[in-house]
C-alpha atoms as a PDB file:
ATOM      1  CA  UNK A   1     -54.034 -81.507 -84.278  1.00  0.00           C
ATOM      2  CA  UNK A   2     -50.771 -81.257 -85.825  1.00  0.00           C
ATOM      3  CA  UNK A   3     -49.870 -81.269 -89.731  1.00  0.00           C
ATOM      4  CA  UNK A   4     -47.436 -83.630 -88.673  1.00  0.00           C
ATOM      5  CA  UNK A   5     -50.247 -85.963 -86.461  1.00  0.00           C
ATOM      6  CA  UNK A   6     -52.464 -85.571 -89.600  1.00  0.00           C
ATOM      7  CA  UNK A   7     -49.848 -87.216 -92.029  1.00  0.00           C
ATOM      8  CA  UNK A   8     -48.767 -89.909 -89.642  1.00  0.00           C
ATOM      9  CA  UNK A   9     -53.047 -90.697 -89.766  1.00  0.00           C
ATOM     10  CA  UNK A  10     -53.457 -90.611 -93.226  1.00  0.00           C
ATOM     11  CA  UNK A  11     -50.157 -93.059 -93.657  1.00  0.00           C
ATOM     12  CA  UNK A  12     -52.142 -95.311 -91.326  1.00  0.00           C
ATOM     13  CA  UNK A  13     -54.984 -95.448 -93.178  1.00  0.00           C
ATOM     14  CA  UNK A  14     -53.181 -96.089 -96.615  1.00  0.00           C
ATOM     15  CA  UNK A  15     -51.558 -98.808 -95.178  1.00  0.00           C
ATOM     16  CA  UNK A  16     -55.061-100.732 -94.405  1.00  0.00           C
ATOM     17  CA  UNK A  17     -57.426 -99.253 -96.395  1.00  0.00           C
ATOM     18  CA  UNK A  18     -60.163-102.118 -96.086  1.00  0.00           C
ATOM     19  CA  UNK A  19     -59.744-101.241 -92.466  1.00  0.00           C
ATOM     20  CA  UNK A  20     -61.346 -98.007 -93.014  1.00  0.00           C
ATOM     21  CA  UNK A  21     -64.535 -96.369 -94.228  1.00  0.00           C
ATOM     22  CA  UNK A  22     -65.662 -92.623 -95.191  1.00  0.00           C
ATOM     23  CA  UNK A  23     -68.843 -90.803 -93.605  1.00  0.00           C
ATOM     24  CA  UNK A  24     -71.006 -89.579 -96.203  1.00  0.00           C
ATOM     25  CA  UNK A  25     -72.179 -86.852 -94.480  1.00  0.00           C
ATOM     26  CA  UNK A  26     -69.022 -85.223 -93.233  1.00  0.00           C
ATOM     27  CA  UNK A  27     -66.070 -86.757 -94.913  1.00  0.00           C
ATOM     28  CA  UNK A  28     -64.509 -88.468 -91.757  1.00  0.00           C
ATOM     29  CA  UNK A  29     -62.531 -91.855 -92.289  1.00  0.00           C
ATOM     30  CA  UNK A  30     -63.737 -94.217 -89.401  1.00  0.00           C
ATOM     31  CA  UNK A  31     -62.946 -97.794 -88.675  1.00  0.00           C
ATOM     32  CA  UNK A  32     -65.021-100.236 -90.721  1.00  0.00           C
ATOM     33  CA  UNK A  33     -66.195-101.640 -87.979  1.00  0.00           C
ATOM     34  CA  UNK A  34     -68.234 -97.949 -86.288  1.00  0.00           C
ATOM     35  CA  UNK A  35     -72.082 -98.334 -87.022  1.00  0.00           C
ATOM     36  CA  UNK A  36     -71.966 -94.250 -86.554  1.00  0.00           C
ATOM     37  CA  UNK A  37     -69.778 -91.257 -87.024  1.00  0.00           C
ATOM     38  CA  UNK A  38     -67.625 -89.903 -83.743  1.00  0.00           C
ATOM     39  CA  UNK A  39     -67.605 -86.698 -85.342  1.00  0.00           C
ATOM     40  CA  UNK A  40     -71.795 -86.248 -86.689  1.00  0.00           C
ATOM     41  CA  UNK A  41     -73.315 -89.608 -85.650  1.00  0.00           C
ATOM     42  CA  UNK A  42     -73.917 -89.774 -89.148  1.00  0.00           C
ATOM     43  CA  UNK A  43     -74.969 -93.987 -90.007  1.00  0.00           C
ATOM     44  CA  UNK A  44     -74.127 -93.356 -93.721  1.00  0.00           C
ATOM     45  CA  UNK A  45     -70.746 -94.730 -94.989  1.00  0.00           C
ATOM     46  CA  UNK A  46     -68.827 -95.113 -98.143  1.00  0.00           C
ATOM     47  CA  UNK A  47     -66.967 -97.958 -97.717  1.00  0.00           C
ATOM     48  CA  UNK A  48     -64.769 -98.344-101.431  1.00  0.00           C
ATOM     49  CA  UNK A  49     -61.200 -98.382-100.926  1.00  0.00           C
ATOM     50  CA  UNK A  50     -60.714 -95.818-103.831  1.00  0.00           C
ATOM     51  CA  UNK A  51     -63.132 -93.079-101.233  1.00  0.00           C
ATOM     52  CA  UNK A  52     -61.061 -94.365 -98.263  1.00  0.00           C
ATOM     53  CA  UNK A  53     -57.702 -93.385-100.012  1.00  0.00           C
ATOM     54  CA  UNK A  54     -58.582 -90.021-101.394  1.00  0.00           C
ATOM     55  CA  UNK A  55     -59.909 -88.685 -97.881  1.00  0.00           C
ATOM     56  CA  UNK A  56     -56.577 -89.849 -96.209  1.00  0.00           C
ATOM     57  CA  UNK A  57     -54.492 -88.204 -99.335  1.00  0.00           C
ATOM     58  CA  UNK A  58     -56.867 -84.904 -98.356  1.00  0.00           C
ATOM     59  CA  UNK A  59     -55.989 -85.503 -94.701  1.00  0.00           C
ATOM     60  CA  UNK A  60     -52.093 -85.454 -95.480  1.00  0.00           C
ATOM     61  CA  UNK A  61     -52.367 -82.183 -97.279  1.00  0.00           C
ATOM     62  CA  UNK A  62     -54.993 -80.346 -96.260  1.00  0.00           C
ATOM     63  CA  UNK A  63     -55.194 -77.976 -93.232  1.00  0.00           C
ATOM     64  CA  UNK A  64     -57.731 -78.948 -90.862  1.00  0.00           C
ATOM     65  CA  UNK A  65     -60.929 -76.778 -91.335  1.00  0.00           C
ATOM     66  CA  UNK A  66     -63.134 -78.401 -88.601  1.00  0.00           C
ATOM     67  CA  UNK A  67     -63.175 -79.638 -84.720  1.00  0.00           C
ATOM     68  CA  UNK A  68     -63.622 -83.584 -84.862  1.00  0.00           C
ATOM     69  CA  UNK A  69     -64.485 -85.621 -81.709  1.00  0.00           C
ATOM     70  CA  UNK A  70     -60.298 -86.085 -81.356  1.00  0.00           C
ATOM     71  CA  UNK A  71     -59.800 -82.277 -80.714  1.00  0.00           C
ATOM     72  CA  UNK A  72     -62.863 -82.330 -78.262  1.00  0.00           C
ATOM     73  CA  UNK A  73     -60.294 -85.218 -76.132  1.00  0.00           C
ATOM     74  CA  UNK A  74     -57.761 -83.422 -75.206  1.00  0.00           C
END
């Protein structure tokens, strides 16, 4: 995934953020709406805003470290 594809995501997210949850086993921001993680199948979430928006500032700056179900697509 791009740096570029990363910050477009994380905008997204900011945008909504009650539209989005955080896996609290590995850190991924899913849709409110998954009842498990694409990336672990994790069924743990952490669902305040505040969470949400920190992950997606991480996204936007961060290099990604990990494969997530996204990279497996292509």
């Amino acid at each position: 995934m791009l740096k570029q594809d990363r910050k477009e995501m994380a905008n997204a997210v900011l945008k909504d953020l009650s539209a989005y949850k955080v896996c609290a086993v590995c850190g991924a921001i899913v849709d409110r709406s998954s009842e498990t993680c694409p990336d672990c199948l994790a069924y743990r979430f952490i669902e305040d805003e505040n969470a949400v928006s920190d992950k997606a500032l991480d996204l936007a700056v961060k290099p990604q470290t990990a494969l997530s179900h996204l990279d497996l697509e292509e």
